[in-house]
Structure formats: structure tokens, C-alpha cells
N, C-alpha and C. Protein backbone atom coordinates (compact mmCIF):
# COMPACT_ATOMS: atom_id res chain seq x y z
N UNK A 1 94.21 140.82 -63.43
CA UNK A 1 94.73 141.67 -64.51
C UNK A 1 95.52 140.81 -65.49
N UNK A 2 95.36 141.34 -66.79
CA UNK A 2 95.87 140.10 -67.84
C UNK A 2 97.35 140.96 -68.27
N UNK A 3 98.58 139.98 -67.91
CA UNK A 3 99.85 140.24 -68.61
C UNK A 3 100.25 139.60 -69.21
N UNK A 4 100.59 139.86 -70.51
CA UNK A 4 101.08 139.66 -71.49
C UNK A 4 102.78 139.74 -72.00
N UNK A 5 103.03 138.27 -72.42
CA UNK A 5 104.71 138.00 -72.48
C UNK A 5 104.48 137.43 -73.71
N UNK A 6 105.62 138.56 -74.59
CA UNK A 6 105.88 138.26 -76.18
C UNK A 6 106.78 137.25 -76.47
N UNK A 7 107.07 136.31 -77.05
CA UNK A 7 108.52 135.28 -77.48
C UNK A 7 108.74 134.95 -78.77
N UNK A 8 110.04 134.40 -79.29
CA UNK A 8 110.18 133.94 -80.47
C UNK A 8 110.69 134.76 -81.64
N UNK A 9 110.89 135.85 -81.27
CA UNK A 9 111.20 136.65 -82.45
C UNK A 9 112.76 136.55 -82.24
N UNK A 10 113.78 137.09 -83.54
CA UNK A 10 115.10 136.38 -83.48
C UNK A 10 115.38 137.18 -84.84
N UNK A 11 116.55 136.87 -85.15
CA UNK A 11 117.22 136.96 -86.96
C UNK A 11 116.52 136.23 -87.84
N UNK A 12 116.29 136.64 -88.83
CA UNK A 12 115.94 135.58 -89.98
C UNK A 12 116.62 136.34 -90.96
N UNK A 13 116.22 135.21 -92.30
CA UNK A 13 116.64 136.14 -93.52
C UNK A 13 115.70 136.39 -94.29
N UNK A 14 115.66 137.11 -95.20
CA UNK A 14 114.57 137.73 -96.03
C UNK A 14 113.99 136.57 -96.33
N UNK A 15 112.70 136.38 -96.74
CA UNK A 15 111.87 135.36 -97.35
C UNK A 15 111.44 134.44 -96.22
N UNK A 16 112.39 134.06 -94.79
CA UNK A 16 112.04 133.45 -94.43
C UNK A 16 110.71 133.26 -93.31
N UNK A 17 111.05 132.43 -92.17
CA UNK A 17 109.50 132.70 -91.50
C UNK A 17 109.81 132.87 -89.91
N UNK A 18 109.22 132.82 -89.42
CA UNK A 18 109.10 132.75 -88.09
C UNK A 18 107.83 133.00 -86.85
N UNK A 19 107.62 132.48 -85.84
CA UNK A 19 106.52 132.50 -84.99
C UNK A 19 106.63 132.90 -84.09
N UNK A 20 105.81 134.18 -83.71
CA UNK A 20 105.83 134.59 -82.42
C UNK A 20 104.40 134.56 -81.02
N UNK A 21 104.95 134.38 -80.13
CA UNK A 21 104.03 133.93 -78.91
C UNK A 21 103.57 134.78 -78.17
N UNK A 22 102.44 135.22 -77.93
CA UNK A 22 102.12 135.95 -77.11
C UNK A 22 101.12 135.15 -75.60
N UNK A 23 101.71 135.12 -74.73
CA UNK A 23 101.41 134.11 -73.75
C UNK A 23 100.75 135.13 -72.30
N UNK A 24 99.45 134.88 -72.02
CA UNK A 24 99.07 135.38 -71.06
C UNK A 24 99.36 134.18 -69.77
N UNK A 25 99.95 135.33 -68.34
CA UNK A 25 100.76 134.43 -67.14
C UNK A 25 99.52 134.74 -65.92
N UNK A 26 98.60 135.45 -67.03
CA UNK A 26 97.42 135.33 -65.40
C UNK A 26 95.92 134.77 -66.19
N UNK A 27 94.86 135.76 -65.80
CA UNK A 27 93.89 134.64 -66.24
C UNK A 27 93.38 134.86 -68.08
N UNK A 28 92.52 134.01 -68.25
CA UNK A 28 92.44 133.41 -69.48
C UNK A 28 92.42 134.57 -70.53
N UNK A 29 92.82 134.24 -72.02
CA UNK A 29 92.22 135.36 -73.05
C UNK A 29 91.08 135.18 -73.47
N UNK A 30 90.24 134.30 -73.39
CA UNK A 30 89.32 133.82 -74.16
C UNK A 30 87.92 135.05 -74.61
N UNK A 31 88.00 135.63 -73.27
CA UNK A 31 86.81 136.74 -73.28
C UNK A 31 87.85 138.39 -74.54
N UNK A 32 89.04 137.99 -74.78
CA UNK A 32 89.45 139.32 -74.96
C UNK A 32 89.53 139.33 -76.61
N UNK A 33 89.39 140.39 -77.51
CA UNK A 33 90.60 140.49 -78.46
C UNK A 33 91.74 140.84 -78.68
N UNK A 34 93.02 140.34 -79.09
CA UNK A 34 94.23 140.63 -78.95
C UNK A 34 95.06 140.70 -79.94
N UNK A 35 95.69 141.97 -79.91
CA UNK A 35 96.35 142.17 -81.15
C UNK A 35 98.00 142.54 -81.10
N UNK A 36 98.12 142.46 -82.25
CA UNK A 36 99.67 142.12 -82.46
C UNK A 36 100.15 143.56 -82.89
N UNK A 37 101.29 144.39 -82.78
CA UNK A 37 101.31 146.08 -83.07
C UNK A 37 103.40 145.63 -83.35
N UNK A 38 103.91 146.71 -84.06
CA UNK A 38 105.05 146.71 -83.67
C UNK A 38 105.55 147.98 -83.84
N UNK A 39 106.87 148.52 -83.72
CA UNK A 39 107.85 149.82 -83.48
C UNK A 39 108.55 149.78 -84.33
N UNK A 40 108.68 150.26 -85.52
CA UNK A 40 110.62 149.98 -86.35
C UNK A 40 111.42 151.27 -85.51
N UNK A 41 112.57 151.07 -85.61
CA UNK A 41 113.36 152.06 -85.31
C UNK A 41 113.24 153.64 -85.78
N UNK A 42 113.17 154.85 -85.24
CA UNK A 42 112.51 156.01 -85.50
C UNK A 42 111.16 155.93 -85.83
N UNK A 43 110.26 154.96 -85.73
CA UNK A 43 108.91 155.09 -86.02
C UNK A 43 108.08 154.47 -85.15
N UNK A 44 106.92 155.53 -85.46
CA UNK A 44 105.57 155.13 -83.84
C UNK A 44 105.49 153.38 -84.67
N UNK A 45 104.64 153.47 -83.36
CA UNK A 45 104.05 151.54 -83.04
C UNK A 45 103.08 151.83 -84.10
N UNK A 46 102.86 150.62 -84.76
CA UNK A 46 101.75 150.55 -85.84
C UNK A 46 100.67 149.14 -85.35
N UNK A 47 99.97 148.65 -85.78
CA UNK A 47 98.86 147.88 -85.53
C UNK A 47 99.40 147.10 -87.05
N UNK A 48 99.59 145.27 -86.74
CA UNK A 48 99.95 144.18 -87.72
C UNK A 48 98.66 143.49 -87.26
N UNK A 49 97.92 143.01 -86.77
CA UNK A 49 97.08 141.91 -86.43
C UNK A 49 95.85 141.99 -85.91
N UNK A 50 95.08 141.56 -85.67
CA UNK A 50 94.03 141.37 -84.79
C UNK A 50 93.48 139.67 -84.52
N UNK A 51 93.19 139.30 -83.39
CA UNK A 51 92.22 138.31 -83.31
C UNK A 51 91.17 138.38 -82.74
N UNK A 52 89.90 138.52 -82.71
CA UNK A 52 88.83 138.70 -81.98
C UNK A 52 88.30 137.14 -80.99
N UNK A 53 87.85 137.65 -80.02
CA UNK A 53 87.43 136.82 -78.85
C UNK A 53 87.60 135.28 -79.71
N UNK A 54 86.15 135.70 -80.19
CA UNK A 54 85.81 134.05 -81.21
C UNK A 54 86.94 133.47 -81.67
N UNK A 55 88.03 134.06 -82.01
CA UNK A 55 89.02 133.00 -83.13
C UNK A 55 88.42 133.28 -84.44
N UNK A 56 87.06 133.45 -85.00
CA UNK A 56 86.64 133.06 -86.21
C UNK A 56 87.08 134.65 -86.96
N UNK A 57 87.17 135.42 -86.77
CA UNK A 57 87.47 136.84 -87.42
C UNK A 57 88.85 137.34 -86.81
N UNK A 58 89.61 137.91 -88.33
CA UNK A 58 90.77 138.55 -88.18
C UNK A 58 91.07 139.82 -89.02
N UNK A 59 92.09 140.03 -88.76
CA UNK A 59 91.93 141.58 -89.74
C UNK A 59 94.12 142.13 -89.28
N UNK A 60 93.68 142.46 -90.74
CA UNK A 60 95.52 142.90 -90.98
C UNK A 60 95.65 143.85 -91.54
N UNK A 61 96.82 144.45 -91.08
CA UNK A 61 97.25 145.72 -92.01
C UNK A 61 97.69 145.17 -93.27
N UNK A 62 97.50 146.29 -94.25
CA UNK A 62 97.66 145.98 -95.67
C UNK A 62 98.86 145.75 -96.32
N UNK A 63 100.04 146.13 -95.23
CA UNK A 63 101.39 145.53 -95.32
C UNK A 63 101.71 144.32 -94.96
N UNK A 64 100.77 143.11 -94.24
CA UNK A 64 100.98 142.20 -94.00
C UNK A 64 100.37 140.80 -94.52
N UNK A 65 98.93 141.28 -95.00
CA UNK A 65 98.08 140.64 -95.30
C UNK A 65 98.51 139.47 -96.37
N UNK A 66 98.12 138.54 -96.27
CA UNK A 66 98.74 137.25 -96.92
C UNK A 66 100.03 137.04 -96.46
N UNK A 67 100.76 137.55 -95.87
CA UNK A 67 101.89 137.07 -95.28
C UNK A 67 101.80 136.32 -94.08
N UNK A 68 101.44 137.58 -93.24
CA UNK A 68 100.76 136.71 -91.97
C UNK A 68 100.08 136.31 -91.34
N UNK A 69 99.60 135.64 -90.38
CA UNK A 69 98.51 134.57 -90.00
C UNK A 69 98.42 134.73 -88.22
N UNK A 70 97.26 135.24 -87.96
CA UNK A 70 97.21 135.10 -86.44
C UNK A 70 96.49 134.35 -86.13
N UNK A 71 96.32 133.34 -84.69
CA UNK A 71 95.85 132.45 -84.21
C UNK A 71 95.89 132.28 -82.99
N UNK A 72 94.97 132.01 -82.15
CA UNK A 72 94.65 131.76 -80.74
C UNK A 72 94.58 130.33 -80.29
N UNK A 73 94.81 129.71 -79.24
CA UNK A 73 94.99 128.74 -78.30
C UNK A 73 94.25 129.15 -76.89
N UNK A 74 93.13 129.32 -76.75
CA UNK A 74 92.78 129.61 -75.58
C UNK A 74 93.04 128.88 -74.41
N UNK A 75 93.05 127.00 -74.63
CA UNK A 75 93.85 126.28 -73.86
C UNK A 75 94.67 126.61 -73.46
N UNK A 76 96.14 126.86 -74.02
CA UNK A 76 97.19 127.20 -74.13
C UNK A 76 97.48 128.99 -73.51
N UNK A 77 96.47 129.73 -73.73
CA UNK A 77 96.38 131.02 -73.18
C UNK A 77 97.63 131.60 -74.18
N UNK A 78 97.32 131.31 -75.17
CA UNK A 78 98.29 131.79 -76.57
C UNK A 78 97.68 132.02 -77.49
N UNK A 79 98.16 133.14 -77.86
CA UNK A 79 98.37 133.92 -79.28
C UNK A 79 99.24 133.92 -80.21
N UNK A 80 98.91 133.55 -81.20
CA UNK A 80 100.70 133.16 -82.37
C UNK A 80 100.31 134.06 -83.69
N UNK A 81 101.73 134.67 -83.49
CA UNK A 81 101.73 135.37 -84.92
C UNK A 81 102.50 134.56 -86.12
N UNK A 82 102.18 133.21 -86.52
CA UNK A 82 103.21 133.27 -87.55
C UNK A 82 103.54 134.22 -88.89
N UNK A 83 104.73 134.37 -88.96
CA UNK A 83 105.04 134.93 -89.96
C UNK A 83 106.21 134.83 -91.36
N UNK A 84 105.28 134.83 -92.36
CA UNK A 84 106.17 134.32 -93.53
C UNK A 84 106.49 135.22 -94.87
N UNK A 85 107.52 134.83 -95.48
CA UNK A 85 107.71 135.68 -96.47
C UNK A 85 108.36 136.91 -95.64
N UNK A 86 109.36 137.13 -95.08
CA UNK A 86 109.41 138.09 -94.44
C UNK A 86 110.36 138.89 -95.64
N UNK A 87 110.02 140.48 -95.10
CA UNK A 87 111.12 141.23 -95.29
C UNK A 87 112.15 142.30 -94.87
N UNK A 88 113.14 142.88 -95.11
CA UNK A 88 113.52 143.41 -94.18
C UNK A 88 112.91 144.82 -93.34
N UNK A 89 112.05 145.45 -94.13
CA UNK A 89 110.90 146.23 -93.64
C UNK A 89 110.12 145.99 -92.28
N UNK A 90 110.22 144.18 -92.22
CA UNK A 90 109.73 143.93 -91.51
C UNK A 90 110.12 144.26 -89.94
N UNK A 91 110.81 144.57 -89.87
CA UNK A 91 112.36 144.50 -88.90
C UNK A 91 111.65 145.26 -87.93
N UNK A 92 111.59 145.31 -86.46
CA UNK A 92 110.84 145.92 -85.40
C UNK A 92 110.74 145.06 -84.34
N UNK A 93 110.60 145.92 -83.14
CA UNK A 93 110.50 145.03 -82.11
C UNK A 93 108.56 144.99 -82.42
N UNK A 94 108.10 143.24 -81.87
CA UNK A 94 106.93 143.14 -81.82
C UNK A 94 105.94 143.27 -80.29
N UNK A 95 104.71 143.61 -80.79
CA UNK A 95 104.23 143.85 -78.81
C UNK A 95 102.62 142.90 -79.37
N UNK A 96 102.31 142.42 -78.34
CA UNK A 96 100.93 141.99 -78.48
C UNK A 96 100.43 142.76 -77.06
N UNK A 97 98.99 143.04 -77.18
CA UNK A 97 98.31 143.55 -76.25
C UNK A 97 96.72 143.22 -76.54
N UNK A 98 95.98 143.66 -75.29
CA UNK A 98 94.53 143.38 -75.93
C UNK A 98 94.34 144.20 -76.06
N UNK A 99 93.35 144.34 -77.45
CA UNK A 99 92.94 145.11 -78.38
C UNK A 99 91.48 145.10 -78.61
N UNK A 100 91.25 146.68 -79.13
CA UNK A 100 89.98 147.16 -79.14
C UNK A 100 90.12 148.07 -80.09
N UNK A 101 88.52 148.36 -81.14
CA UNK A 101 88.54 149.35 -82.15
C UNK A 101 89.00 150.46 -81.41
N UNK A 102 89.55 150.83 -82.91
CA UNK A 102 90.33 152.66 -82.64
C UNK A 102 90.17 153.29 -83.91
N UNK A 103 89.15 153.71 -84.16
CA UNK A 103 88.91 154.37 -84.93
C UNK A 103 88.59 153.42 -86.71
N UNK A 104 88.92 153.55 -87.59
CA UNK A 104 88.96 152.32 -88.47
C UNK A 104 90.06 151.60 -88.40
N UNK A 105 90.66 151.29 -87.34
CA UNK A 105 91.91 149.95 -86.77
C UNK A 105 91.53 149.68 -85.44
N UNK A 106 92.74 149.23 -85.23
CA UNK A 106 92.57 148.73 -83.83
C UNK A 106 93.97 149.08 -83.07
N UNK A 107 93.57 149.11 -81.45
CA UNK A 107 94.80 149.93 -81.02
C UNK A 107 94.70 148.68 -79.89
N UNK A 108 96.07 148.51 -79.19
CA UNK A 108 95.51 147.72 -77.86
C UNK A 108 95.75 148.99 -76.52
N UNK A 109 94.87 148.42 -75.56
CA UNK A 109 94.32 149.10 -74.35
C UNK A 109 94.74 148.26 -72.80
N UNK A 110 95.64 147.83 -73.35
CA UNK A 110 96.10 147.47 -71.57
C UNK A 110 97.72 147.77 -71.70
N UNK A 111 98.16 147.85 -70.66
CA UNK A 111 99.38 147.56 -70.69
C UNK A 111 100.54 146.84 -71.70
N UNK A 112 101.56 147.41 -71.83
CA UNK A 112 102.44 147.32 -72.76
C UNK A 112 103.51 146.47 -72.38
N UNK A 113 103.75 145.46 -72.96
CA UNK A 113 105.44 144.35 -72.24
C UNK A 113 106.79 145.36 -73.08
N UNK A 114 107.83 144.21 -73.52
CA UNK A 114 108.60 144.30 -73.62
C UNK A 114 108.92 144.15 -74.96
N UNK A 115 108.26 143.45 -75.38
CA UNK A 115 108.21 143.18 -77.18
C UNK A 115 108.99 141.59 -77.35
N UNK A 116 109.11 141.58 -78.35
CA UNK A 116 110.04 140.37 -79.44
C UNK A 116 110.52 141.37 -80.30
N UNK A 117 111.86 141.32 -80.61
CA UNK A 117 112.32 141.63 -81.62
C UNK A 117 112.69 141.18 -83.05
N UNK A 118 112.21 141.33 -83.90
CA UNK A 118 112.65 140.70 -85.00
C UNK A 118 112.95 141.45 -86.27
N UNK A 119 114.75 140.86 -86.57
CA UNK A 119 115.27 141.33 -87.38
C UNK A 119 115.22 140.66 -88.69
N UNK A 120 115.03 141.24 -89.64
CA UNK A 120 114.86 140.16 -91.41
C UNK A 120 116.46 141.08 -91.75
N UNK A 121 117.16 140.10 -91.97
CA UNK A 121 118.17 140.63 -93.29
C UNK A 121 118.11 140.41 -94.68
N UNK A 122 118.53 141.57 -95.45
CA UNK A 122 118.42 141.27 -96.80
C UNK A 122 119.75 140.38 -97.49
């Protein structure tokens, strides 16, 4: 069974950047797609990311797009969200999970961790 441990998220300040890890502690991601979702405070989890099996195709919500950048390490059994240009909108705890279409997005379908949190101040 694949579990998934989020890291790296922290304070920043507006504009700036930061990278977050999504690290599988059992076996490989390589067969999966995995996506990146987060929570703001009073609001459901939304869908930020996708990476598909290959690495070669990605797909973002339209609030993020050109900002941020997802990327896989299958060596590594990592997933990285960097993220730049932030703002304080951005602000939410983050979850990665593996992910599968949901309708015209993508939702993830396994089990849920603990998140990264990351705060942008203005």
C-alpha cells in the first residue's frame, strides 16, 4: 500500500517561493499519477496539480498555472511541488495523494496524510 508524507511547506512572504515534497515510504510511484490538492481555512480541499505516471503530462488549476511546477523523481520516490510567485490566497495546508480523473479534474483516491502547511504573508 502506497503512503504518502508531505514536507517543506513553512512561512514565506508574498512573491516568494517555496518547495514542497511529497515522498512515498513504501513501494514505488512510478506506475501511479499523483496529485497535489489543498484546504484554505473554511474551505473544501481543491485540486492544484497533477503529474501523470509518464512525467511527460501535467495539468493545473487555473489559479496556479504558470506559477507552479510539478515534478517527479521516481528514483527518489518524489514528487515536488515547487512553488513561485506566491500569494497570500495561497495560504492552506497542502496534501498530495494519488490521483485519478474526476470528472473534468482530478481528485486523489487513496488515503489522505497530514498535509504541509503553507502560509504566504502579505
Amino acid at each position: 500500500q502506497v503512503h504518502l508524507v508531505e514536507s517543506g511547506g513553512g512561512l514565506v512572504q508574498a512573491g516568494g517561493s517555496l518547495r514542497l515534497s511529497c515522498a512515498s515510504s513504501g513501494p514505488t510511484l512510478r506506475a501511479y499519477n499523483v496529485g497535489w490538492f489543498r484546504q484554505a481555512p473554511g474551505k473544501e480541499r481543491e485540486f492544484v496539480a497533477t503529474i501523470l505516471s509518464s512525467g511527460e503530462e501535467t495539468y493545473y488549476a487555473d489559479s496556479v498555472e504558470g506559477r507552479f511546477t510539478v515534478s517527479r523523481d521516481d528514483n527518489k520516490r518524489t514528487v515536488y511541488l515547487q512553488m513561485s510567485r506566491l500569494k497570500p490566497e495561497d495560504t492552506a495546508v497542502y496534501f498530495c495523494n494519488l490521483a485519478g480523473p474526476d470528472g473534468a479534474g482530478w481528485w486523489g483516491f487513496g488515503s489522505w496524510g497530514q498535509g504541509t502547511q503553507v502560509i504566504v504573508s502579505s
